[in-house]
Protein backbone atom coordinates (compact mmCIF):
# COMPACT_ATOMS: atom_id res chain seq x y z
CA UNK A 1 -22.72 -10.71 4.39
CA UNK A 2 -20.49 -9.46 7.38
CA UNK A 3 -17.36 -9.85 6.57
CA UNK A 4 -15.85 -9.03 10.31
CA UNK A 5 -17.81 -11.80 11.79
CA UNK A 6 -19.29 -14.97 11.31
CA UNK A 7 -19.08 -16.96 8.19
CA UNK A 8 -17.66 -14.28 6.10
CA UNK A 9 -14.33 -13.89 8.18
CA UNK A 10 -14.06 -17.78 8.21
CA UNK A 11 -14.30 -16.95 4.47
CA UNK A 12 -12.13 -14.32 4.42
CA UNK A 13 -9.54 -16.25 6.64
CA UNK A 14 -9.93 -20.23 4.21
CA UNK A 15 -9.20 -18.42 1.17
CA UNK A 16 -5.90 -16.06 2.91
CA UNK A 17 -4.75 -19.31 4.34
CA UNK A 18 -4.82 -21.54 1.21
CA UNK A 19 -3.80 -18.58 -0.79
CA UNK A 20 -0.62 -18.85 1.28
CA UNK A 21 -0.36 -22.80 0.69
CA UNK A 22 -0.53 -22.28 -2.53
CA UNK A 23 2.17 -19.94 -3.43
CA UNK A 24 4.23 -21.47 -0.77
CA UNK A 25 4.11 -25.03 -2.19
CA UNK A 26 2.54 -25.53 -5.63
CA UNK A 27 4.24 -22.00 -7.18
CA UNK A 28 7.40 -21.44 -5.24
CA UNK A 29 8.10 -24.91 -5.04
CA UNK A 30 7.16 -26.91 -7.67
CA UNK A 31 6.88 -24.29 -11.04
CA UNK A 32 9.38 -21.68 -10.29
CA UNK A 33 12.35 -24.64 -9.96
CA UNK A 34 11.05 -26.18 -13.37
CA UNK A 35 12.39 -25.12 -16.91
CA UNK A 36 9.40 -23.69 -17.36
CA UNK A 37 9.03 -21.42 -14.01
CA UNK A 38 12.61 -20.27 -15.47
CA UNK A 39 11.61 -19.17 -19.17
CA UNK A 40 8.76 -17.21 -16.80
CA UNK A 41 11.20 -15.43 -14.66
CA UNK A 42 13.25 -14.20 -17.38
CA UNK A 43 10.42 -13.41 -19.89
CA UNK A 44 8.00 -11.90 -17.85
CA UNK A 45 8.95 -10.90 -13.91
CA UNK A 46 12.64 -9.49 -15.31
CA UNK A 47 10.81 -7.43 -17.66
CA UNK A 48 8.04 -6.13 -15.00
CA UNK A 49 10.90 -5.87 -12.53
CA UNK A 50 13.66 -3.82 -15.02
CA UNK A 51 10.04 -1.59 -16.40
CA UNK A 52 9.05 -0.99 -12.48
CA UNK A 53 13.05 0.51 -11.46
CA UNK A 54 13.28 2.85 -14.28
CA UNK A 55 9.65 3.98 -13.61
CA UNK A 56 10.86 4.48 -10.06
CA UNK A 57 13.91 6.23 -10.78
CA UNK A 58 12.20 9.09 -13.15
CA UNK A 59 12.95 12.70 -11.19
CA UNK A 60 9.89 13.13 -10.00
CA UNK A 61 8.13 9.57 -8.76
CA UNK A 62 8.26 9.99 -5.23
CA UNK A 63 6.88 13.39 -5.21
CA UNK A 64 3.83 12.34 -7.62
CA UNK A 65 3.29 8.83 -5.83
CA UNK A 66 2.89 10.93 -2.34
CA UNK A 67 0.68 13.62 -4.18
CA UNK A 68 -1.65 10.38 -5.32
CA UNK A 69 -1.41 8.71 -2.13
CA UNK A 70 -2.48 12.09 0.04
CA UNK A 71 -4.87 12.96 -2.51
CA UNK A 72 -7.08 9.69 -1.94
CA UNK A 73 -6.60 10.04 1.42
CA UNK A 74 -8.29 13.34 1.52
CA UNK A 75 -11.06 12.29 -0.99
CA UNK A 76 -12.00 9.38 1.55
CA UNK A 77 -11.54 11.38 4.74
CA UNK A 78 -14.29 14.10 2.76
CA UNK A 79 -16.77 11.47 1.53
CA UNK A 80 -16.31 9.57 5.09
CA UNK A 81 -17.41 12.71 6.56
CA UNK A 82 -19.46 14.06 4.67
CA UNK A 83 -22.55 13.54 6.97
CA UNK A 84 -21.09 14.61 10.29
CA UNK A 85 -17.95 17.28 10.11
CA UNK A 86 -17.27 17.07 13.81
CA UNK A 87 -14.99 13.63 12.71
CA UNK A 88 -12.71 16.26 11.26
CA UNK A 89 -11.56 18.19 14.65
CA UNK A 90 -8.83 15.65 15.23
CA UNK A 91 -7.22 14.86 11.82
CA UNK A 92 -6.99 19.28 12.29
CA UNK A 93 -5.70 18.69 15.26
CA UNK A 94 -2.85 16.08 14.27
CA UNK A 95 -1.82 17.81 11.20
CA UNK A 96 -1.61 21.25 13.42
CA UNK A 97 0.78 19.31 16.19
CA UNK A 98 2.83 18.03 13.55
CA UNK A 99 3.00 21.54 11.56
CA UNK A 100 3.71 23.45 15.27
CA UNK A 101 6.50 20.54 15.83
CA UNK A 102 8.02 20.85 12.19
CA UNK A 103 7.92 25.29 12.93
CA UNK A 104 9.50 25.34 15.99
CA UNK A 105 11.78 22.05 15.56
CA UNK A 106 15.69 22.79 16.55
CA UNK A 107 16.87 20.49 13.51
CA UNK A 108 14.15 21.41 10.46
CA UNK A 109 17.26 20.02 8.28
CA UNK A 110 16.34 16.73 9.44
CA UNK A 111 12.56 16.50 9.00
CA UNK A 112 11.89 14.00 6.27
């Protein structure tokens, strides 16, 4: 099925759209206000919440979370091209312009 045209993005766009509905009226407005939407927040999404800041504030998290993020990046870019390595002249390109800016930049301080 093609889901860029046809039936499977009127697919694609029903079940986004009453995705929305639902969290927008049924969860966010009818369980989260209850008693029992409450004992839910503060048993389980406090806990998840609490867990996922001290995960994010170990010393190096951003670092490794970047290294992850670049490495799949480069894993798809190699199996995308894989057949046909002339799709690969202008990622070089980019990442040289941006390397030749960071070099030569007046500020390097204030790369981030």
């Amino acid at each position: 099925m093609a889901w860029c045209s046809g039936l499977g993005l009127l697919i694609l766009l029903t079940v986004s759209i009453y995705s929305g509905l639902f969290y927008g009226y049924l969860f966010k407005g009818v369980f989260l206000p209850s008693k029992l939407g409450q004992s839910f927040l503060k048993s389980v999404v406090k806990p998840v919440k609490d867990l996922c800041k001290s995960v994010m504030n170990m010393r190096f998290f951003n670092v490794t979370a970047y290294l992850i993020v670049l490495a799949i990046y480069i894993i798809f870019v190699v199996i995308d091209s894989a057949d046909d390595r002339r799709k690969l002249v202008s990622a070089f390109g980019l990442i040289i312009f941006i390397l030749l800016g960071a070099i030569f930049s007046k500020h390097p301080g204030n790369i981030n």
